[in-house]
N, C-alpha and C. Protein backbone atom coordinates (compact mmCIF):
# COMPACT_ATOMS: atom_id res chain seq x y z
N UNK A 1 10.31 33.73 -8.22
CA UNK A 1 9.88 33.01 -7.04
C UNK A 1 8.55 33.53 -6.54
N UNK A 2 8.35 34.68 -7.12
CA UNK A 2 6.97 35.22 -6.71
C UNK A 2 5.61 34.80 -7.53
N UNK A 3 5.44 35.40 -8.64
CA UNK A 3 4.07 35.31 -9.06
C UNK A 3 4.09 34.08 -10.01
N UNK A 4 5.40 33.67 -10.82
CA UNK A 4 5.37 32.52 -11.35
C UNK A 4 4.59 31.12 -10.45
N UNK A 5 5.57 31.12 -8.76
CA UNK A 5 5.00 30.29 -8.39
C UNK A 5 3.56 30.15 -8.00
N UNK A 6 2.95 31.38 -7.79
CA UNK A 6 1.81 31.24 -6.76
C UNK A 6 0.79 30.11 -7.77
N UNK A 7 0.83 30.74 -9.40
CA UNK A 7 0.00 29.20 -9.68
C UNK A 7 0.60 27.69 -9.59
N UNK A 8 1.97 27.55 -9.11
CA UNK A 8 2.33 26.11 -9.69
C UNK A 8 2.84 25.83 -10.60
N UNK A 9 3.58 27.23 -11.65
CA UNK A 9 3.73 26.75 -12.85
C UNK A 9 5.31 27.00 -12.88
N UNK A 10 6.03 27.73 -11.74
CA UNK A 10 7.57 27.33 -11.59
C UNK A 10 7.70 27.19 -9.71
N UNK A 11 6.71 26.19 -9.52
CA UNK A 11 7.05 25.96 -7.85
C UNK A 11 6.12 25.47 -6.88
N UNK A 12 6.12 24.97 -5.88
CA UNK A 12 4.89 24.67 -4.81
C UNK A 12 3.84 25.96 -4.82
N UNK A 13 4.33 26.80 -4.46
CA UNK A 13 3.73 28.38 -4.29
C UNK A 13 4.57 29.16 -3.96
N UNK A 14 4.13 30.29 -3.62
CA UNK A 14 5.33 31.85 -4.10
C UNK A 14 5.87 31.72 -2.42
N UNK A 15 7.19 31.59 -3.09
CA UNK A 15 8.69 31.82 -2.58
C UNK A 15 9.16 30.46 -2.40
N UNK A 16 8.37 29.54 -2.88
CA UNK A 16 8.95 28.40 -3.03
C UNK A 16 9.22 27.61 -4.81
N UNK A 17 10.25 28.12 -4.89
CA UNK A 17 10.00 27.97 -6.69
C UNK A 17 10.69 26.85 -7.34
N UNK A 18 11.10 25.95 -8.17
CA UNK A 18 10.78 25.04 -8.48
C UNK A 18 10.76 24.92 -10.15
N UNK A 19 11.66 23.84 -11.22
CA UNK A 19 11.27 23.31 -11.98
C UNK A 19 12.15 22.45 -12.81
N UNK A 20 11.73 21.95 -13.54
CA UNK A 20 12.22 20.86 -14.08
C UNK A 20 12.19 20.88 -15.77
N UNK A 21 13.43 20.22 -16.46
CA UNK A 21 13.20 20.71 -18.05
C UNK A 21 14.10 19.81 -18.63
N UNK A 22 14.04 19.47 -19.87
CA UNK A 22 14.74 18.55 -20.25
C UNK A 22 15.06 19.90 -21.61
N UNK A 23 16.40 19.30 -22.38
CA UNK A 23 16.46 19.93 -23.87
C UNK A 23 16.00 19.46 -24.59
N UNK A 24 15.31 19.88 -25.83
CA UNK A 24 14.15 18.83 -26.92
C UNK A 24 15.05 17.78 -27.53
N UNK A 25 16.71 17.89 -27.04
CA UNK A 25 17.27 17.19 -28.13
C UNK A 25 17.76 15.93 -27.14
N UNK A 26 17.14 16.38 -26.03
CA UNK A 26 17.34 15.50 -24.76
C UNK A 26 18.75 15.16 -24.23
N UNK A 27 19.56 16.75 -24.87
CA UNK A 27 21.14 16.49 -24.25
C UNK A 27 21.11 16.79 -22.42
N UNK A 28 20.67 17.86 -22.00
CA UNK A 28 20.66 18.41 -21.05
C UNK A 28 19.57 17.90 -20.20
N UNK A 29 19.32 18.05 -19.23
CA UNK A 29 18.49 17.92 -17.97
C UNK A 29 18.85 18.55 -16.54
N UNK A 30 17.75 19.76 -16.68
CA UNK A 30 17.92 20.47 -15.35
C UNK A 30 16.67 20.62 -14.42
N UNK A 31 16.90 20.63 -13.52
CA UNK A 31 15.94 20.69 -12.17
C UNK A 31 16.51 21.27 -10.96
N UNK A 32 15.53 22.28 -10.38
CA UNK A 32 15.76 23.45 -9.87
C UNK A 32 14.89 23.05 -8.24
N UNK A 33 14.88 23.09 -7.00
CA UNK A 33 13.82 23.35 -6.07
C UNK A 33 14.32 24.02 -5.12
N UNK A 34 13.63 24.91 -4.27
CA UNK A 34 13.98 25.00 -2.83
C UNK A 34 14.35 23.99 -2.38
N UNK A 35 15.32 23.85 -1.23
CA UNK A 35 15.64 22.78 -0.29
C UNK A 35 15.34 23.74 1.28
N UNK A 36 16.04 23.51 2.00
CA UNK A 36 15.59 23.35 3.77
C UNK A 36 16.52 24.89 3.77
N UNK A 37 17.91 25.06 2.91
CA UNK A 37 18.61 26.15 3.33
C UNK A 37 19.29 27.20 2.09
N UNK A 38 18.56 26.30 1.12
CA UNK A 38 18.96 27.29 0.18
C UNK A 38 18.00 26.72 -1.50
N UNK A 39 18.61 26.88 -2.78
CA UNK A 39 18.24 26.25 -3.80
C UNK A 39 19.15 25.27 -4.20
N UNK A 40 18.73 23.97 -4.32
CA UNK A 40 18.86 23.17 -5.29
C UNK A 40 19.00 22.88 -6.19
N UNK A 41 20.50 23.05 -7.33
CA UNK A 41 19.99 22.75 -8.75
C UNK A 41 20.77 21.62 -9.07
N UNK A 42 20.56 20.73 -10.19
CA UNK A 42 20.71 19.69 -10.61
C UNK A 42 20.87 19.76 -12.55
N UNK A 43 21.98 19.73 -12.86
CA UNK A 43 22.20 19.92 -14.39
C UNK A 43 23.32 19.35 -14.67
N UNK A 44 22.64 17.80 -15.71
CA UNK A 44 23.35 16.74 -16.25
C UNK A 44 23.33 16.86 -17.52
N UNK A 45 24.19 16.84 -18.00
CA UNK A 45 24.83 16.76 -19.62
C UNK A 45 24.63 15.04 -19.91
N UNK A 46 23.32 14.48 -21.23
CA UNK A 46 23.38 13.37 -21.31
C UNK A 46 22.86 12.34 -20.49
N UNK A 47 21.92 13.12 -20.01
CA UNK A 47 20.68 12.21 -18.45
C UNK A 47 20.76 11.04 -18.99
N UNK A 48 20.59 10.36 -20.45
CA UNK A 48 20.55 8.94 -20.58
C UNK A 48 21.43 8.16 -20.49
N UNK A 49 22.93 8.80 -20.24
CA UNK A 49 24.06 7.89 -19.62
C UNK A 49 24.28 7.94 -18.28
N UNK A 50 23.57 8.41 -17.29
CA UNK A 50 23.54 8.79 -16.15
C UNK A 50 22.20 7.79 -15.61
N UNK A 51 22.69 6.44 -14.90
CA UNK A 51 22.04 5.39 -13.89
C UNK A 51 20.98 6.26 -13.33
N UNK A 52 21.69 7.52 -12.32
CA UNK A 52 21.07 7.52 -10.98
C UNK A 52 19.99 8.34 -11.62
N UNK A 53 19.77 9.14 -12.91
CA UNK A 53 19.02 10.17 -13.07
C UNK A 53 17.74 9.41 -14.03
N UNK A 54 18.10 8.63 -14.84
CA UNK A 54 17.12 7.92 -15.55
C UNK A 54 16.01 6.99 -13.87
N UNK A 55 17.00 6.57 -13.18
CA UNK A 55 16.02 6.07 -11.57
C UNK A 55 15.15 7.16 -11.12
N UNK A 56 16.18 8.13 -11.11
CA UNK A 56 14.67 9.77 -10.41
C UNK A 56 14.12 10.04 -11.63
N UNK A 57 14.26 9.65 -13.12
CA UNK A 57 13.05 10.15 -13.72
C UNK A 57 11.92 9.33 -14.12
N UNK A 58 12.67 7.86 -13.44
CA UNK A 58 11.67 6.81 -13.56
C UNK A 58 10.83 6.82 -12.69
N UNK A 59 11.19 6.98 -11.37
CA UNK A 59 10.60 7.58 -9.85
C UNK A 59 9.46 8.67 -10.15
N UNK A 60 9.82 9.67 -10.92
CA UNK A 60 8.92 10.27 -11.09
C UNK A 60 7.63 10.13 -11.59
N UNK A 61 7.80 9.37 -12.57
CA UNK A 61 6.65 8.70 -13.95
C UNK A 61 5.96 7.60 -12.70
N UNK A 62 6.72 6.90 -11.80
CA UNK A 62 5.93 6.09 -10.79
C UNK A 62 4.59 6.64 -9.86
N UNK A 63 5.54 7.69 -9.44
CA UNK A 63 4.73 8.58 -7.85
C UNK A 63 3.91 9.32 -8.21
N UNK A 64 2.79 9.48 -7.45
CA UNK A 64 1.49 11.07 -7.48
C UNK A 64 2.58 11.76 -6.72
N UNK A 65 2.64 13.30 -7.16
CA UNK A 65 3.46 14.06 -6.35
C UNK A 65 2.47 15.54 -6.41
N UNK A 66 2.32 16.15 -5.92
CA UNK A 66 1.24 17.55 -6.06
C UNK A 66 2.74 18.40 -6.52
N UNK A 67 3.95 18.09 -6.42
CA UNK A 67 4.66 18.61 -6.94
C UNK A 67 5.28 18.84 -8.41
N UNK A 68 4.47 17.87 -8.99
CA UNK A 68 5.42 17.34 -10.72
C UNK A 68 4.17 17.62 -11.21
N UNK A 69 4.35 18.17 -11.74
CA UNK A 69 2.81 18.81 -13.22
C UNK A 69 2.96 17.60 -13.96
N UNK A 70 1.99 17.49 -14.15
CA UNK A 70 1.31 16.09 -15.37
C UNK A 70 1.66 16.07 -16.14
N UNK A 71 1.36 17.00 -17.20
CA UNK A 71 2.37 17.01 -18.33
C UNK A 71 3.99 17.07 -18.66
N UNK A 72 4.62 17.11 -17.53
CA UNK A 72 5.84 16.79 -17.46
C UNK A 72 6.09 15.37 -17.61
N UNK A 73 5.68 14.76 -16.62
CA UNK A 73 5.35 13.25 -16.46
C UNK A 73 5.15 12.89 -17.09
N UNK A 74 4.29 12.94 -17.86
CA UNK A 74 3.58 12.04 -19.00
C UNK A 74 4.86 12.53 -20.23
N UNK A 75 5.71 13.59 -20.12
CA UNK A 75 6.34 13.56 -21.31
C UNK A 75 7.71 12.80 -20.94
N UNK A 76 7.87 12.63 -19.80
CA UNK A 76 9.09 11.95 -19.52
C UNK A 76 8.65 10.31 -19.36
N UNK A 77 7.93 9.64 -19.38
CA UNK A 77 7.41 8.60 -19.53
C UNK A 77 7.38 8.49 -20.72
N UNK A 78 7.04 9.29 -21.75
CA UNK A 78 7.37 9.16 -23.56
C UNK A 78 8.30 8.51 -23.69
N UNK A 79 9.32 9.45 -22.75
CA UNK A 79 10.84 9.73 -23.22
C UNK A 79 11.55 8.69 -22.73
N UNK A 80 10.95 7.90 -21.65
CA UNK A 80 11.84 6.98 -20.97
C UNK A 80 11.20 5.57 -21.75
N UNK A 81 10.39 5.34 -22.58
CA UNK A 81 9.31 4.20 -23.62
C UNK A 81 9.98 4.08 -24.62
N UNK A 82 10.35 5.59 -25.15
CA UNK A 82 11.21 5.72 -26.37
C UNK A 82 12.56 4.99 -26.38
N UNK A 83 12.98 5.64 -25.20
CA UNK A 83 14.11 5.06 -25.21
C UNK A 83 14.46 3.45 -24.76
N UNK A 84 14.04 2.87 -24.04
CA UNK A 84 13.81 1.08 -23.90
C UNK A 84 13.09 0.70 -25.14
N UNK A 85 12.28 1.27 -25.97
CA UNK A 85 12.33 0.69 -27.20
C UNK A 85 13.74 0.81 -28.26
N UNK A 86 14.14 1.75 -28.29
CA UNK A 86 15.56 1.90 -28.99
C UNK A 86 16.75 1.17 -28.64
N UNK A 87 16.49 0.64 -27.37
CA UNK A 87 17.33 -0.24 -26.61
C UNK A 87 17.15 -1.85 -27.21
N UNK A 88 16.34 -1.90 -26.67
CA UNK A 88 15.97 -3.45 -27.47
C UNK A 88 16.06 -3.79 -28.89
């Protein structure tokens, strides 16, 4: 929570830490943030059978956020192309 965050690379800034990860095999999906009273974590087995989570990762690929690193985005936008092509 300390020096990772102060650049942004696990959080807003230090003591506010923060992140987000998918598994390469895209079974898992976890996401981590501060909230108002404690930490937040979020870990779904199979994000692509899960409605509400494919919506927040579509949400994400939508919004500017100073919070979501770019290259996250842009890889979950791959991931969400890939998959509506495999669909069809």
């Amino acid at each position: 929570m300390g020096r990772g965050a102060a650049s942004a690379f696990l959080g807003v800034h230090a003591g506010h830490a923060g992140f987000a990860m998918m598994a390469l095999d895209t079974s898992v999906y976890v996401h981590a943030s501060t909230g108002e009273t404690g930490v937040d974590v979020l870990a779904v087995r199979h994000p692509d059978r899960s409605e509400n989570i494919l919506r927040h990762l579509e949400w994400i690929t939508l919004h500017d956020s100073p919070y979501v690193d770019r290259e996250f985005k842009e890889r979950i936008a791959v991931w969400l192309a890939g998959r509506r092509r495999s669909a069809a």
